[in-house]
Protein backbone atom coordinates (compact mmCIF):
# COMPACT_ATOMS: atom_id res chain seq x y z
CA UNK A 1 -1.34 7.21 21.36
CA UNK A 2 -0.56 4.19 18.73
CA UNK A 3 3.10 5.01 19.37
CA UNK A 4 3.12 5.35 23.04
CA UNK A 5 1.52 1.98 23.61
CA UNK A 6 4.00 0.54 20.89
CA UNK A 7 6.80 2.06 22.96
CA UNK A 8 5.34 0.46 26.11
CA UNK A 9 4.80 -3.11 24.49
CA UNK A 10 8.42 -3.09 23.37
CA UNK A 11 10.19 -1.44 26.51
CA UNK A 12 11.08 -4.69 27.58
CA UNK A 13 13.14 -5.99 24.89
CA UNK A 14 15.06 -2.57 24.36
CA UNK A 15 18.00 -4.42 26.92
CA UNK A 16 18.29 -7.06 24.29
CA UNK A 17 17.50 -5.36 21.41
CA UNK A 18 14.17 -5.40 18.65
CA UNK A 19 13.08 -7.96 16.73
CA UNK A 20 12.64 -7.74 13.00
CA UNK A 21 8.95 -8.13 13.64
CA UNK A 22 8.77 -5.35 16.06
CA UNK A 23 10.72 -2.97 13.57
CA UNK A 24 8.41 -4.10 10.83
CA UNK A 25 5.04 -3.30 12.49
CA UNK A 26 6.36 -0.05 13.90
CA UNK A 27 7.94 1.13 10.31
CA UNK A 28 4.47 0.29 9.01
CA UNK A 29 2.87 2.05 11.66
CA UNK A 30 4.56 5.09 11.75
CA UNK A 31 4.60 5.09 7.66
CA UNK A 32 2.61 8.31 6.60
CA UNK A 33 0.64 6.40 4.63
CA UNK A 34 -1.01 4.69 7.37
CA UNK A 35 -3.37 7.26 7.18
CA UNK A 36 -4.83 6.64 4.17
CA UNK A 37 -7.00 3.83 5.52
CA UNK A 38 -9.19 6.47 7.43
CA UNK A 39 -9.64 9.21 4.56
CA UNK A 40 -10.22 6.10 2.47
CA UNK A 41 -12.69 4.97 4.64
CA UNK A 42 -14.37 8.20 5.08
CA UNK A 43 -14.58 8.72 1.42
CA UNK A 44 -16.15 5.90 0.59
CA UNK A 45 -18.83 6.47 3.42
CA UNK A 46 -19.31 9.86 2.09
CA UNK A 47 -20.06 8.67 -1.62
CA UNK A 48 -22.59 5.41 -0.66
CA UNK A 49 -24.33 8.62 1.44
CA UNK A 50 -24.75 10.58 -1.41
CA UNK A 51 -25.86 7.86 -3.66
CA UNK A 52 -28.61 6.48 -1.43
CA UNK A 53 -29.59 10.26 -1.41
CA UNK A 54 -30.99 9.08 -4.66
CA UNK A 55 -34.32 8.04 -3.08
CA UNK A 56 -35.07 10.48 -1.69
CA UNK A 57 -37.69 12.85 -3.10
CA UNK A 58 -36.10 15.32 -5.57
CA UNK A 59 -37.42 18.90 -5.46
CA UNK A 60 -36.76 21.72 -7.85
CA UNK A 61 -38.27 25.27 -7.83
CA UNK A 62 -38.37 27.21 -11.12
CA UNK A 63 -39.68 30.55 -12.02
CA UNK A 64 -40.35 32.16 -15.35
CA UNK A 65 -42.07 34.66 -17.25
CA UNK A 66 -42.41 34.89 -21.54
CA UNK A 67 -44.20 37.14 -24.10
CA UNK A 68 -45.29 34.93 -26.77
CA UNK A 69 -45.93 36.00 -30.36
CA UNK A 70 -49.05 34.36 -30.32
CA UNK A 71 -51.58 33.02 -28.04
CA UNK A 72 -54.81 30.90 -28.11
CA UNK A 73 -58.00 32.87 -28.70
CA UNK A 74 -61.46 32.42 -29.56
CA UNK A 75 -62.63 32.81 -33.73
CA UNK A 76 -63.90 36.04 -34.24
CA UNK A 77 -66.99 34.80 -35.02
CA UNK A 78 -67.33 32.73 -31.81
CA UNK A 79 -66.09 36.37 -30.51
CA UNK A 80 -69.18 38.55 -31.95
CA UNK A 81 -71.49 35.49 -30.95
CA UNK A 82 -70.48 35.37 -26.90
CA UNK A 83 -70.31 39.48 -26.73
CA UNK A 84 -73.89 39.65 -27.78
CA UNK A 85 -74.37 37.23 -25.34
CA UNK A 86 -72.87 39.56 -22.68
CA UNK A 87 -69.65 37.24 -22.34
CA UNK A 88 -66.23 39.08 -22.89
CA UNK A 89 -64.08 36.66 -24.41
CA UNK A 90 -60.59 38.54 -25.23
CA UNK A 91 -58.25 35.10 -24.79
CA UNK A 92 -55.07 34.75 -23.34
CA UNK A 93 -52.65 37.45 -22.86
CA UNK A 94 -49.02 37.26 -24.50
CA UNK A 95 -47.27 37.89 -21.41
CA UNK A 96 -47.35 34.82 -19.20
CA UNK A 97 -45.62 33.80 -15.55
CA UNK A 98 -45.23 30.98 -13.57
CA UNK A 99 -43.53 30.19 -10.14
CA UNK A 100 -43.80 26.86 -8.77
CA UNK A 101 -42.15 23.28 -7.04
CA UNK A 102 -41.90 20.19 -9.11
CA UNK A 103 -41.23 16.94 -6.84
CA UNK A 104 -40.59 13.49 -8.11
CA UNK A 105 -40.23 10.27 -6.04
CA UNK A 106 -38.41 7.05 -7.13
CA UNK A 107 -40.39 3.85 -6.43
CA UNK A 108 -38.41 1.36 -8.69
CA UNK A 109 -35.36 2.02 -10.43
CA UNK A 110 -34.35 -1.36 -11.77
CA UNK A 111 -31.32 -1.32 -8.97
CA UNK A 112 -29.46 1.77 -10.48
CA UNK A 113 -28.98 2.93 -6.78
CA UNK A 114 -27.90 -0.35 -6.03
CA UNK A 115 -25.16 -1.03 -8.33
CA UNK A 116 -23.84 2.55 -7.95
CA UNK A 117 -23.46 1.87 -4.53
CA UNK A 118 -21.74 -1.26 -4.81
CA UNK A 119 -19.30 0.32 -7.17
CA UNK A 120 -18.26 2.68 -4.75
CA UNK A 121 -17.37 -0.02 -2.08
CA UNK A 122 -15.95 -1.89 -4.75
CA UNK A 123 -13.35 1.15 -5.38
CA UNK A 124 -13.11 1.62 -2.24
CA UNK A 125 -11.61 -1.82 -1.76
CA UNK A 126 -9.30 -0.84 -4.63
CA UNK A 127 -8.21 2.01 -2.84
CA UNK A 128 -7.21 0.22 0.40
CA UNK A 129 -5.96 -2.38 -1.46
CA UNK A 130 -3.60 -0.56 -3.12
CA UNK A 131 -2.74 1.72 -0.20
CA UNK A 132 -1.84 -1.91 1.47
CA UNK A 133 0.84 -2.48 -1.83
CA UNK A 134 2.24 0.25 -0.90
CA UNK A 135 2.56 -0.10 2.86
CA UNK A 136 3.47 -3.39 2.72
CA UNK A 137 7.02 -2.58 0.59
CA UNK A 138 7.63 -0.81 3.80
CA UNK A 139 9.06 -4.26 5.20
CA UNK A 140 11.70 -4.89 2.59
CA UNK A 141 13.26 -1.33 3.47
CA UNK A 142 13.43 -2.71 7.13
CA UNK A 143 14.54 -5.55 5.91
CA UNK A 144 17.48 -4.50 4.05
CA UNK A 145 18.32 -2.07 6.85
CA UNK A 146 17.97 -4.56 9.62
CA UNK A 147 20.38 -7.59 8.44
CA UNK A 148 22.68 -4.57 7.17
CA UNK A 149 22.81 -4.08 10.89
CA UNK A 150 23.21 -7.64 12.28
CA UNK A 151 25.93 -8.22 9.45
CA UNK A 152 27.84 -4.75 10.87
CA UNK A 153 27.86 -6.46 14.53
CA UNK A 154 28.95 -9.52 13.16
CA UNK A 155 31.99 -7.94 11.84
CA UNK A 156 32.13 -5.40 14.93
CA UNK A 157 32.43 -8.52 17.23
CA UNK A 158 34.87 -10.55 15.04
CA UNK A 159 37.47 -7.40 14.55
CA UNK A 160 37.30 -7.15 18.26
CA UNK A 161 38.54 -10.66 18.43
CA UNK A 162 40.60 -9.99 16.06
CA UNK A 163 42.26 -7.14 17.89
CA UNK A 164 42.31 -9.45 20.57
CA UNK A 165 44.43 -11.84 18.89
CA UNK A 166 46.80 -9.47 17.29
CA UNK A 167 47.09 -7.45 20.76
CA UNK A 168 48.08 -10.45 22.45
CA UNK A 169 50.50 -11.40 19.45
CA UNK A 170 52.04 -7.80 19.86
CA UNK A 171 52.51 -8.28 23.92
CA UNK A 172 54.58 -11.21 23.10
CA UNK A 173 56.95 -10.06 20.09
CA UNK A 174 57.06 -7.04 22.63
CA UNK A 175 58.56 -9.74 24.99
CA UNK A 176 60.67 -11.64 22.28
CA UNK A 177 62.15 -7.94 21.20
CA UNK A 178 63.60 -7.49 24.93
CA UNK A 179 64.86 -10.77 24.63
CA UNK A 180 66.47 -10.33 21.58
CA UNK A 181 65.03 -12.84 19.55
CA UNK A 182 62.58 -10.90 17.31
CA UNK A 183 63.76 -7.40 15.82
CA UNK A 184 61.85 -4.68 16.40
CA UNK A 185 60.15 -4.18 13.02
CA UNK A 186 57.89 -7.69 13.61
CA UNK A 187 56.62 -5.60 16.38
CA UNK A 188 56.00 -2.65 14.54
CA UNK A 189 54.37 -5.14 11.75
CA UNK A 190 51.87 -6.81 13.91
CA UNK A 191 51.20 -3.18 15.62
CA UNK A 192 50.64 -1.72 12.10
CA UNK A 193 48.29 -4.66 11.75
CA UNK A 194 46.20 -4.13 14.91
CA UNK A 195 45.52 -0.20 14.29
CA UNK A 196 44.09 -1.03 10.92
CA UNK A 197 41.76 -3.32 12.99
CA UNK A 198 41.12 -0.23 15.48
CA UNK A 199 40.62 2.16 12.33
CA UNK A 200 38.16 -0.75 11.04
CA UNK A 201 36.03 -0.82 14.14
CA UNK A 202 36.30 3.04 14.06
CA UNK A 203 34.73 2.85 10.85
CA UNK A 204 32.08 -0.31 11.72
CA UNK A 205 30.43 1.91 14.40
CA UNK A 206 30.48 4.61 11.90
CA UNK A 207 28.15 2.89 9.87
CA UNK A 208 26.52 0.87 12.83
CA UNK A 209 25.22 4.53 14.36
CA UNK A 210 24.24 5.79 10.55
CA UNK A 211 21.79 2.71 10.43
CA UNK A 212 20.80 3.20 13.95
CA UNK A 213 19.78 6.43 13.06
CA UNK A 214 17.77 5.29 9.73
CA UNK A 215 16.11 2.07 11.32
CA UNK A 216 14.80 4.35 14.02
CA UNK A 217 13.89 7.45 12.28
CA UNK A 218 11.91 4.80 9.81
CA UNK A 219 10.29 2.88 13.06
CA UNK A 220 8.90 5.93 14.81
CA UNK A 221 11.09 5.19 17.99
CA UNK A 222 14.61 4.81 19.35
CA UNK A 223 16.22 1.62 18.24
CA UNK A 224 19.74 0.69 20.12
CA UNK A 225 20.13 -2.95 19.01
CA UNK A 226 19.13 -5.86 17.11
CA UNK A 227 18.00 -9.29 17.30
CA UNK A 228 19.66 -12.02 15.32
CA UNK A 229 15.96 -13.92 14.50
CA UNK A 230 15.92 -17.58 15.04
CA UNK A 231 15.75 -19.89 12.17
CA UNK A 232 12.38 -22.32 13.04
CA UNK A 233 11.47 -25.19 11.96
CA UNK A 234 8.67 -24.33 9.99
CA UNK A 235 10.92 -21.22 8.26
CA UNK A 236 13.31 -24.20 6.64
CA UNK A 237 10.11 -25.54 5.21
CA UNK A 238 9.39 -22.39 2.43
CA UNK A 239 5.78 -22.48 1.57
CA UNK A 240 4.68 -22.15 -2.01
CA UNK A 241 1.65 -20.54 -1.06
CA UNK A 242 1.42 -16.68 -1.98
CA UNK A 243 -0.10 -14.18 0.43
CA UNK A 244 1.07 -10.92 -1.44
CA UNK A 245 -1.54 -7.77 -1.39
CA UNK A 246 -1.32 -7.70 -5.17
CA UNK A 247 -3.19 -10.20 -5.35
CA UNK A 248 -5.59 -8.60 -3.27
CA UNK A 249 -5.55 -5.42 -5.02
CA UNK A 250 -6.15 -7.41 -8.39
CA UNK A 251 -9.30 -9.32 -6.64
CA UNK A 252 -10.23 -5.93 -5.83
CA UNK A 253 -10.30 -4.70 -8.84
CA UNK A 254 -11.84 -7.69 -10.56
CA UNK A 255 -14.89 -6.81 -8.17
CA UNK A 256 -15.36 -3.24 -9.42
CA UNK A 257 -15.79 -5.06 -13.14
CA UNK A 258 -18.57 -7.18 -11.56
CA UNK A 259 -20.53 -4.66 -10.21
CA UNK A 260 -19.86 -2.56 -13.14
CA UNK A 261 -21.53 -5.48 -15.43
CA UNK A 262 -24.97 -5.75 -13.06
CA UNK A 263 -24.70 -1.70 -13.65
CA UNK A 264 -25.47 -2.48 -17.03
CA UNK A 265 -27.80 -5.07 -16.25
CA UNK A 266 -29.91 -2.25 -14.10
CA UNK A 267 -29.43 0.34 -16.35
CA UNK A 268 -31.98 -1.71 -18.80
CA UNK A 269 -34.94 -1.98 -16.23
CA UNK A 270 -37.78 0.27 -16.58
CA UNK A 271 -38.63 3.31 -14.07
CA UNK A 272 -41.10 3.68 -12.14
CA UNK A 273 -41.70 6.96 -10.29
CA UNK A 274 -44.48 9.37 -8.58
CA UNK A 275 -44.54 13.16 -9.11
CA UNK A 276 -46.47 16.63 -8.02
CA UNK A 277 -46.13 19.65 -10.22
CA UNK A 278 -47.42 22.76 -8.15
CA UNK A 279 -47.18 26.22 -9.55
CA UNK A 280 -48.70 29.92 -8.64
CA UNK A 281 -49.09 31.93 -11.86
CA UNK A 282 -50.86 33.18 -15.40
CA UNK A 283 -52.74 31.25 -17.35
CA UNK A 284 -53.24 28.15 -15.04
CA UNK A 285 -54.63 24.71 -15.84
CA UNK A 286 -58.45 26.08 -16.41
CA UNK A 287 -57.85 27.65 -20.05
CA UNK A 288 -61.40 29.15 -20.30
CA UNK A 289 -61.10 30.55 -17.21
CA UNK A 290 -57.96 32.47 -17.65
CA UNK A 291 -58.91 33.64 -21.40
CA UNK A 292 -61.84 35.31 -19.80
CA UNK A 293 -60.08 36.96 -16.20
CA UNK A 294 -56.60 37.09 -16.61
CA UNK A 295 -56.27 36.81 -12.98
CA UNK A 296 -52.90 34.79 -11.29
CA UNK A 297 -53.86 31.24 -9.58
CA UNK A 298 -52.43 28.01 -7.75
CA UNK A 299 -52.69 24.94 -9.78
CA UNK A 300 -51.64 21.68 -9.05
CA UNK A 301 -50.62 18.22 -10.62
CA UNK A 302 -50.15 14.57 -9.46
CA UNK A 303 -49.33 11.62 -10.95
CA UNK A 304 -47.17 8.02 -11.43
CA UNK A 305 -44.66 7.78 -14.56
CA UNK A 306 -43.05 4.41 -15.99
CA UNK A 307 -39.68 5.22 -18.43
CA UNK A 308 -37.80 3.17 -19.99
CA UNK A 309 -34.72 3.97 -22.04
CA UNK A 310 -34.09 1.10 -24.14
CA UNK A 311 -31.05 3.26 -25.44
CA UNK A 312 -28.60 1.56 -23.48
CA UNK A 313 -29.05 -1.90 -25.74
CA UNK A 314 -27.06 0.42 -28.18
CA UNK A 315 -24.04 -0.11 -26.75
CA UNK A 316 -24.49 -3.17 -24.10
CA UNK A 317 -22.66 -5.25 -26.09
CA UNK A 318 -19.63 -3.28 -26.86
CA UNK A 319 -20.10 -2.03 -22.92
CA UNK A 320 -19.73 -6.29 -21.69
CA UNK A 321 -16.68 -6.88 -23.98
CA UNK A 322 -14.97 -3.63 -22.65
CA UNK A 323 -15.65 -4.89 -19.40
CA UNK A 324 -14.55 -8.63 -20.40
CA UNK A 325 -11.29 -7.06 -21.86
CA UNK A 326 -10.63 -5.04 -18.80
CA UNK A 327 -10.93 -8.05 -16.83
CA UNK A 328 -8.70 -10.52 -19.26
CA UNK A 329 -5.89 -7.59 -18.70
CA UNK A 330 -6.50 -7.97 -14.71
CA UNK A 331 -6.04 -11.64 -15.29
CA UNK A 332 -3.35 -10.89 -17.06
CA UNK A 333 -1.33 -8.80 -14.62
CA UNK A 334 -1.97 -11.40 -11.87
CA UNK A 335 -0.17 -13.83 -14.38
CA UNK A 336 2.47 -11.98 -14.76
CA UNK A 337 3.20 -11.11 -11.22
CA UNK A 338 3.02 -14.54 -10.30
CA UNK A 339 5.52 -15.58 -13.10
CA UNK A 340 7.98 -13.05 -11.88
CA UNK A 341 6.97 -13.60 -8.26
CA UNK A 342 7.23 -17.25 -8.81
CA UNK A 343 11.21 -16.56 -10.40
CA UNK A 344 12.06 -14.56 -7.39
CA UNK A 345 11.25 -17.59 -5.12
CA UNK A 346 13.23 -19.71 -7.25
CA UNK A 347 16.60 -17.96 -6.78
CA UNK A 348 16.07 -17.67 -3.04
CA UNK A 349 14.90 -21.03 -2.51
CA UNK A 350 18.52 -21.56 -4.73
CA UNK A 351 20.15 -18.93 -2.70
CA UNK A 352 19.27 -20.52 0.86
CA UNK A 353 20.44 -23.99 -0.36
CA UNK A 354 23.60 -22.69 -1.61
CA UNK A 355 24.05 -20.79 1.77
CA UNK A 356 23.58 -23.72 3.97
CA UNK A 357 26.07 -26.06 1.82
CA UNK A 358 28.73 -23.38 2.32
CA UNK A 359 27.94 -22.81 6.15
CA UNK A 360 28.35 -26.68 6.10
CA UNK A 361 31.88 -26.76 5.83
CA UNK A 362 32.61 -23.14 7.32
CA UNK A 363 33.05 -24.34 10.73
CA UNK A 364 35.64 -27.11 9.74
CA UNK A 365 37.26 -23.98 7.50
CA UNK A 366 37.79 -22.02 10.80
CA UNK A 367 38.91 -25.05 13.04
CA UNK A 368 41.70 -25.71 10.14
CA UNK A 369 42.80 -22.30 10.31
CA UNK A 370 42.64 -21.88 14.03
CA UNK A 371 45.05 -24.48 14.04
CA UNK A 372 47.35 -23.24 11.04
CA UNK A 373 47.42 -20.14 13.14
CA UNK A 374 48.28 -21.42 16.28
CA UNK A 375 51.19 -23.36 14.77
CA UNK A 376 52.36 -20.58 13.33
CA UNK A 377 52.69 -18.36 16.72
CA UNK A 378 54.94 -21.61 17.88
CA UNK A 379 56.73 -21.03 14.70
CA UNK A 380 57.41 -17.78 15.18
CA UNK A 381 58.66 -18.40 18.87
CA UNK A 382 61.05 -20.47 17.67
CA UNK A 383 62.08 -18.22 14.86
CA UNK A 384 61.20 -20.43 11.82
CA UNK A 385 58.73 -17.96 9.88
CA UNK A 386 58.93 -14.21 9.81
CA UNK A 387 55.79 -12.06 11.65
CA UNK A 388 54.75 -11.79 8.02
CA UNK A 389 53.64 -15.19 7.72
CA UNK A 390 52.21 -14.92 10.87
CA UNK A 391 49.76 -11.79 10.24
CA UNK A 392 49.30 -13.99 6.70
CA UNK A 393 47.50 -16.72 8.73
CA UNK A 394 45.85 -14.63 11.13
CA UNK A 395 44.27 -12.53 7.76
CA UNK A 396 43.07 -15.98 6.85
CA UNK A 397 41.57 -16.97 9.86
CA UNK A 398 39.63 -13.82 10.32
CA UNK A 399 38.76 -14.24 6.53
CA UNK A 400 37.15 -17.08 7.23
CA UNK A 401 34.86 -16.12 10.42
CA UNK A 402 33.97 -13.47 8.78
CA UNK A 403 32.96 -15.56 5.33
CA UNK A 404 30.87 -18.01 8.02
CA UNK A 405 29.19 -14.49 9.31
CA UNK A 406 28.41 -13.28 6.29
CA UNK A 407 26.83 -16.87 5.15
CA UNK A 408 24.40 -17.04 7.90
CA UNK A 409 23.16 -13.48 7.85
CA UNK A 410 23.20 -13.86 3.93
CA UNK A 411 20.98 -16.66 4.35
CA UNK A 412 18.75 -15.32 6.98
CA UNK A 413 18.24 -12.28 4.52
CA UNK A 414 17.31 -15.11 2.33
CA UNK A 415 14.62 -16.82 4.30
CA UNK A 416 13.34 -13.14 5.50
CA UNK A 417 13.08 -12.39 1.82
CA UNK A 418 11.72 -15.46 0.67
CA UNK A 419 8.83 -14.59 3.82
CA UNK A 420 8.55 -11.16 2.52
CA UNK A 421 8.07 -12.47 -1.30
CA UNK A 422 5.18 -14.59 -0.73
CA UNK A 423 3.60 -12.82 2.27
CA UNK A 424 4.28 -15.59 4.62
C-alpha cells in the first residue's frame, strides 16, 4: 500500500522526470531493511512484557517423597513412660511425602524491575538506531547512481549537437565535392567523424537504460528520467552542523550505559516480599501429632521476608569503571567519526570551490571556441585549412561543453554529498 500511494504522489512528475528526493525516499522505502523498525519494535514490546511479569505473583508446585536413615523419636524411656500411660508413641516414619504450591509476591524490589526495563528500551533504541545507519547509506547509492545519470544526458544531449554540427559540416563538403573544390576524402573524414558520434550515443543510451534499470529496481518503481536539482540559496551556504544517525546510534548507546549504572544502583536495595507455602502430605507442621498417627494432612504457611544481598558491593566498583570505560570508548568513536567526518567536509567544501572557479571561466572557454570553430568552416570554404583542422576545432569545442557539463554535475554531486555527509 506504501508503494502504491508513493506511485500516486509521484505520477505527476514522471513527464518531467524524479527528483533526487523522490528517488531517495522511495530507495529507502522499498530497502528490505525497512522492516526492521516493526520486528524491532515488537521485540522490544515483547521483552518490557516479560519483565514487568516480574510482579506478578510467582507460583511453583513441587512434589516429593524420601526415606530417611533416621527420624525424630521419643527416648525410650519417655517411650516405656507414655505406653504405661496408654499413649502409643512410635515417632515418625522414615518414609515421608509432600505435594504442595509455594507463592511469593514482590512488594519492593529496590527498582530491579525498573532498570531492567529501561535497559530494554534503551537497546531497543540501539537497535533502531543502528538499523537507521544502515538505511540511511541507502542515499549515497542513489546518489552515485542518480548524477551518473544526469552526467550520461549531459553527454547524450551534447553528442547530439555534436552530430548536429558535424552533419551539417558533411552536407556542405558534400556540396563543395560536386563543386569540385573539396576532394572527396574531407567528406569521408568528417563522415568517419560523425558515425563515431552515432556509435557514441549508441553506447550513451547503453549505459543510460543499464542505470535506468538499477535506479528503478533500487526505488521500488519505474524511473524514465531525471531531474537536474536546483542549486538554492541556502545549499551554497554548507552548514557545519552534523545531523548523521551515528551520532544517534552512539547517544543510543551511551543511554544503555546509564541505565545499566542505576541497575547497579538497584541491585544494592534490600527486598521486600510476601509468601504462602501450602502443602498436602506426611509428617505436617504438628510434629506430635504425626509421630503418634501417621496419617497425611494440609498444612499451611504465611509470611513477609526482607533480603538483602550485600554481595553485589563485591564487584560495584570494578562493575562502574567497566561501565565508565565502555562509555570513554563510545566517546571515543563519536570523536573519531567526527574527525573523519569533519575531513570529508573539508575536501568537498574544497571540491565545490574548485568547481565553481572552473565553471567561471567555462562559458568564456566555449564562446572562444565557438568562434575558433566557426572561422575555421569559413576557412575551409575558402580552402585555406584541410577538413582535418576543421574536425580538430570541432573536437575542441565539444571538449569543452562537455568539460563545463561535467563541472556542474561534478559539483552538484559535491553539494549532494556534502548534504548527505552531515545529514543536512
Amino acid at each position: 500500500m506504501k508503494k502504491l500511494v508513493l506511485a500516486l504522489t509521484m505520477f505527476p512528475m514522471l513527464a518531467s522526470g524524479q527528483t533526487l528526493e523522490e528517488c531517495q525516499q522511495a530507495a529507502e522505502n522499498n530497502y528490505p531493511l525497512i522492516q526492521q523498525y516493526g520486528l524491532i519494535e515488537k521485540t522490544t514490546r515483547l521483552t518490557v512484557a516479560n519483565i514487568r511479569k516480574g510482579w506478578l505473583p510467582q507460583v511453583s508446585a513441587q512434589a516429593q517423597a524420601t526415606y530417611q536413615s533416621d527420624v525424630t523419636t521419643w527416648p525410650d524411656g519417655m517411650k516405656v513412660l507414655l505406653s504405661g500411660m496408654g499413649v502409643n508413641m512410635t515417632g515418625l516414619r522414615k518414609d515421608q511425602y509432600r505435594v504442595g504450591i509455594d507463592v511469593h509476591q514482590i512488594v519492593y524490589d529496590g527498582g530491579v524491575i525498573g532498570s531492567q526495563k529501561e535497559i530494554a528500551l534503551e537497546q531497543g533504541k540501539v537497535q533502531e538506531a543502528q538499523n537507521e545507519v544502515n538505511i540511511y547509506n541507502v542515499r549515497k547509492r542513489v546518489n552515485e547512481m542518480y548524477f551518473g545519470l544526469l552526467l550520461i544526458d549531459e553527454h547524450i544531449k551534447l553528442n547530439n549537437d555534436l552530430q548536429t554540427l558535424l552533419a551539417g559540416n558533411e552536407r556542405e563538403l558534400e556540396s563543395m565535392t560536386k563543386r569540385g573544390t573539396a576532394a572527396e576524402s574531407d567528406l569521408q573524414s568528417v563522415k568517419a567523424e560523425r558515425l563515431n558520434a552515432v556509435q557514441k550515443a549508441t553506447e550513451l543510451a547503453s549505459q543510460k537504460q543499464m542505470l535506468l534499470r538499477m535506479l528503478s529496481t533500487f526505488c521500488g518503481m519505474e524511473v524514465k528520467a531525471v531531474q537536474k536539482p536546483q542549486v538554492k540559496a541556502e545549499d551554497r551556504n554548507l552548514t557545519a552542523d552534523n545531523h548523521r544517525p551515528e551520532l544517534k546510534a552512539l547517544d543510543a548507546q551511551i543511554g544503555v550505559l546509564n541505565a545499566q549504572e542505576k541497575a547497579l544502583n538497584a541491585a544494592l536495595m534490600p527486598k521486600i516480599g510476601v509468601f504462602a507455602q501450602g502443602f498436602y502430605g506426611y509428617p505436617g507442621l504438628n510434629m506430635f501429632e504425626d509421630m503418634m498417627r501417621h496419617k497425611w494432612s494440609l498444612n499451611g504457611i504465611v509470611g513477609a521476608r526482607v533480603t538483602w544481598n550485600i554481595g553485589a558491593l563485591y564487584t560495584r566498583k570494578n562493575d562502574k569503571a567497566k561501565l565508565q570505560l565502555q562509555r570513554d570508548m563510545t566517546e571515543n568513536s563519536r570523536e573519531t567519526f567526527l574527525f573523519n567526518n569533519n575531513l570529508e567536509q573539508i575536501q568537498q567544501n574544497e571540491n565545490i570551490e574548485r568547481y565553481r572557479q572552473l565553471m567561471a571561466q567555462d562559458g568564456e572557454i566555449i564562446s572562444l571556441r565557438q568562434t575558433v570553430r566557426k572561422a575555421a568552416e569559413s576557412k575551409l570554404a575558402h580552402g585555406i585549412i584541410d577538413v582535418n583542422d576543421l574536425v580538430r576545432e570541432i573536437n575542441q569545442e565539444h571538449a569543452a561543453c562537455v568539460q563545463q557539463s561535467v563541472h556542474e554535475i561534478e559539483m552538484l554531486k559535491e553539494i549532494y554529498d556534502n548534504k548527505y555527509t552531515t545529514n543536512n
